[in-house]
C-alpha atoms as a PDB file:
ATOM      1  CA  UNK A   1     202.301 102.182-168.462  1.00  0.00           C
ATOM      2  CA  UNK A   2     204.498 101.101-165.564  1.00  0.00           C
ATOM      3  CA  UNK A   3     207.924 102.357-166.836  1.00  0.00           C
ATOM      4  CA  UNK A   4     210.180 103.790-164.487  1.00  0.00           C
ATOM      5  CA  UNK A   5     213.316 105.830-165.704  1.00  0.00           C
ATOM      6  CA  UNK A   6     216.466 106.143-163.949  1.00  0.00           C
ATOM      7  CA  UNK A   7     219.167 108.392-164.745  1.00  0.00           C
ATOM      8  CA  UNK A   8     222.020 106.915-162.974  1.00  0.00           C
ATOM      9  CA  UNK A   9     225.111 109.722-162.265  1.00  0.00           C
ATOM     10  CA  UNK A  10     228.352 107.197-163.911  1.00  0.00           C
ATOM     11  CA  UNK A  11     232.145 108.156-164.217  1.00  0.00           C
ATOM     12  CA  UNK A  12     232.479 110.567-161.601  1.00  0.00           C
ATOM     13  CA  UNK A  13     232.620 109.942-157.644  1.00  0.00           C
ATOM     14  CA  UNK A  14     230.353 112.700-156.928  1.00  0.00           C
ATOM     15  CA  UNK A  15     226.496 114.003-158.732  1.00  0.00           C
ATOM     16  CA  UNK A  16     227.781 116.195-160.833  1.00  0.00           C
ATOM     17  CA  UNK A  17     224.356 118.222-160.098  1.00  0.00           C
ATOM     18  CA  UNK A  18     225.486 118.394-156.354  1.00  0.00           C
ATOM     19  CA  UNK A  19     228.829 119.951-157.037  1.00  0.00           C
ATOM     20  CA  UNK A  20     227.218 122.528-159.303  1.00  0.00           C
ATOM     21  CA  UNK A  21     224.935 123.313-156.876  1.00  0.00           C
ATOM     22  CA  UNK A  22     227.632 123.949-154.494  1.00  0.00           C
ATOM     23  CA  UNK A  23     229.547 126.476-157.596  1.00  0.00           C
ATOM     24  CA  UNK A  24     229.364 130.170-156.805  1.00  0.00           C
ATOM     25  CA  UNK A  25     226.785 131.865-159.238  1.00  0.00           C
ATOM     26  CA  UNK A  26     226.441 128.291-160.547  1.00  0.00           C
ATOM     27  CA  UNK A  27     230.179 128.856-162.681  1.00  0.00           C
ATOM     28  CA  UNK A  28     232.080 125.586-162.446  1.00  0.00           C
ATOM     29  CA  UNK A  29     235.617 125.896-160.824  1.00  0.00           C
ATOM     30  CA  UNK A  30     237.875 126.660-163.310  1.00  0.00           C
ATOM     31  CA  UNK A  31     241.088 125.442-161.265  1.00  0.00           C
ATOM     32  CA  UNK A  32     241.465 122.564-159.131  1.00  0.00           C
ATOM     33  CA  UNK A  33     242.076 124.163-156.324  1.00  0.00           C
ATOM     34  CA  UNK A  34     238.400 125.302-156.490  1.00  0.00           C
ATOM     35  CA  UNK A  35     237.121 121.946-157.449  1.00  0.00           C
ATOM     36  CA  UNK A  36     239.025 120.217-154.427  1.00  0.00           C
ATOM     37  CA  UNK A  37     236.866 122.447-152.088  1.00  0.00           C
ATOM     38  CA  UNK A  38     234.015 122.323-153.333  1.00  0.00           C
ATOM     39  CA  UNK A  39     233.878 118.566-153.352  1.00  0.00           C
ATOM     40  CA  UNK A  40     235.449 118.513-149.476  1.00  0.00           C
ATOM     41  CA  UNK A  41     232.125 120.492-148.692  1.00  0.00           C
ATOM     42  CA  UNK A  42     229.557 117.673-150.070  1.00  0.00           C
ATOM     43  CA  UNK A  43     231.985 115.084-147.699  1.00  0.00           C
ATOM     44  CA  UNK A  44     233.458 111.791-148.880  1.00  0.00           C
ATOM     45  CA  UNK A  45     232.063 109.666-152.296  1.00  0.00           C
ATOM     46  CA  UNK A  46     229.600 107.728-151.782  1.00  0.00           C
ATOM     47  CA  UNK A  47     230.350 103.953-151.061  1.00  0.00           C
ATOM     48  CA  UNK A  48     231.082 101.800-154.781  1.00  0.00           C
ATOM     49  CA  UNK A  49     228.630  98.898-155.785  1.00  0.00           C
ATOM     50  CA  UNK A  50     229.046  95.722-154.206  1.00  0.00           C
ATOM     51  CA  UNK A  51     230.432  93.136-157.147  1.00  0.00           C
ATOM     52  CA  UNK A  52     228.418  91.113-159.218  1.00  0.00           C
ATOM     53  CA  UNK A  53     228.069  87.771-158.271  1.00  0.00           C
ATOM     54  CA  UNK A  54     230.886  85.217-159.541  1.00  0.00           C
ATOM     55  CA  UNK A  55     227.905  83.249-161.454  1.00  0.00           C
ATOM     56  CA  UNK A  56     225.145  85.334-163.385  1.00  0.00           C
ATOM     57  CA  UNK A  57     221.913  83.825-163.987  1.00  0.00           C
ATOM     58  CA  UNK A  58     220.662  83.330-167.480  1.00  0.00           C
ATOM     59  CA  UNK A  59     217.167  84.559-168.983  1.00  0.00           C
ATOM     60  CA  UNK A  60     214.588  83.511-167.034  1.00  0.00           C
ATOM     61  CA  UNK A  61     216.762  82.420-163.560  1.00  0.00           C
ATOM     62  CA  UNK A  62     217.578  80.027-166.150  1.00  0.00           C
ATOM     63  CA  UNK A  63     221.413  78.099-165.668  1.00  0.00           C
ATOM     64  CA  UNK A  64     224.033  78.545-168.059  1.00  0.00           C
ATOM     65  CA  UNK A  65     223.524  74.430-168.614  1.00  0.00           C
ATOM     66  CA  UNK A  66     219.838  74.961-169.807  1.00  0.00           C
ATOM     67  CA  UNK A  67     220.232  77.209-172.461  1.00  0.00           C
ATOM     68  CA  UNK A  68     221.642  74.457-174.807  1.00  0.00           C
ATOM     69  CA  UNK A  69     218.346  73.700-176.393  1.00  0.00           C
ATOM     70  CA  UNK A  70     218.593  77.882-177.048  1.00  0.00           C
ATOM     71  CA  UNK A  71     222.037  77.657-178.144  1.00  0.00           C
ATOM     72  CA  UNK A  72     221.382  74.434-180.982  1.00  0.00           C
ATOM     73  CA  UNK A  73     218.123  76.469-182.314  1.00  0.00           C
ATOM     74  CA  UNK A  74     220.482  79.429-182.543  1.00  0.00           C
ATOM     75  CA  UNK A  75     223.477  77.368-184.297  1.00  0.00           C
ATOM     76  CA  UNK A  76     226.244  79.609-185.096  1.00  0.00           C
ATOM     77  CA  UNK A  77     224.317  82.990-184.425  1.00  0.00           C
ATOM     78  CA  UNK A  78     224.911  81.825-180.757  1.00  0.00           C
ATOM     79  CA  UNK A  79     228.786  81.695-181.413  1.00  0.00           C
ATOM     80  CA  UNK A  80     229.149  84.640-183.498  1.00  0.00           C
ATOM     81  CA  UNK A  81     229.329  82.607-186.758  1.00  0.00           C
ATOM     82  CA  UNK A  82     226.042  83.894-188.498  1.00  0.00           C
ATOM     83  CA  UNK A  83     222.510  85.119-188.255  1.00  0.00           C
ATOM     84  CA  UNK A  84     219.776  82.303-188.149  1.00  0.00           C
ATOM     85  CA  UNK A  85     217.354  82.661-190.691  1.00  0.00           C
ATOM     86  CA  UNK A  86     213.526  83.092-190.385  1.00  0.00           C
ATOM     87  CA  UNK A  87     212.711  79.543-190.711  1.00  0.00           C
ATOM     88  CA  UNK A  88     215.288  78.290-188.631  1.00  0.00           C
ATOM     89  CA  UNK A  89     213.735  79.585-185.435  1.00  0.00           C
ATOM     90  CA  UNK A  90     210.793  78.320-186.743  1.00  0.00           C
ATOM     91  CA  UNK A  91     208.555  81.090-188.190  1.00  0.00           C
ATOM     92  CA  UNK A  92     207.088  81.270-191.520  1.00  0.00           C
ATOM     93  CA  UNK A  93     208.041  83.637-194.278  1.00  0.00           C
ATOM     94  CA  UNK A  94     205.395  85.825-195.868  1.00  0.00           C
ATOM     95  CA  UNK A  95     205.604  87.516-199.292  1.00  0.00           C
ATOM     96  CA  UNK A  96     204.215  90.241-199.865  1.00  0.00           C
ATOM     97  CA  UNK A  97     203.841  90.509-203.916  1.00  0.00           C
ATOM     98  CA  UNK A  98     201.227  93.824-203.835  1.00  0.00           C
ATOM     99  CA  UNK A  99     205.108  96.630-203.783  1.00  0.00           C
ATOM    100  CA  UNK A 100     206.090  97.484-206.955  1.00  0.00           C
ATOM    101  CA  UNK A 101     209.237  99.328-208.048  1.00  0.00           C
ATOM    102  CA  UNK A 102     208.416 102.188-209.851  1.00  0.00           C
END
């Protein structure tokens, strides 16, 4: 299908696979002492993420000054003042009479 998955290592400045790895028997350190070493021996964190840019593109590349036509179909769902209904962003409603409660 095309999908790749990536499993990004978060929270922590080292893979936390890489420091077990490095464990004894594969036992995590149990003092920090132990920890402290074991993390000298895989060298220094790798370098953080640069920062996201000051200005974020909307859907699409699209500016934050074209989504208004987006933002009046949505009406207050856009705000956080309600959920638009079906017909509102335009689609049609369809009954379906044949379920019966029984």
């Amino acid at each position: 299908m095309g999908a790749e998955v990536q499993t990004p290592v978060s929270h922590t400045l080292y893979d936390t696979e890489q420091l077990l790895a490095k464990c004894p028997k594969g036992v995590p350190p149990t003092v920090y002492g132990q920890f402290l070493k074991i993390a000298a021996s895989l060298g220094p964190p790798p370098k953080p993420a640069p920062a996201p840019p000051a200005k974020i593109p909307g859907p699409m590349g699209a500016d934050a000054a074209d989504l208004s036509d987006l933002v009046a179909l949505l009406g207050g769902a856009a705000t956080g003042h309600g959920i638009p209904t079906l017909e509102a962003l335009g689609g049609a409603v369809q009954v379906d009479d044949s379920l019966t409660l029984g």
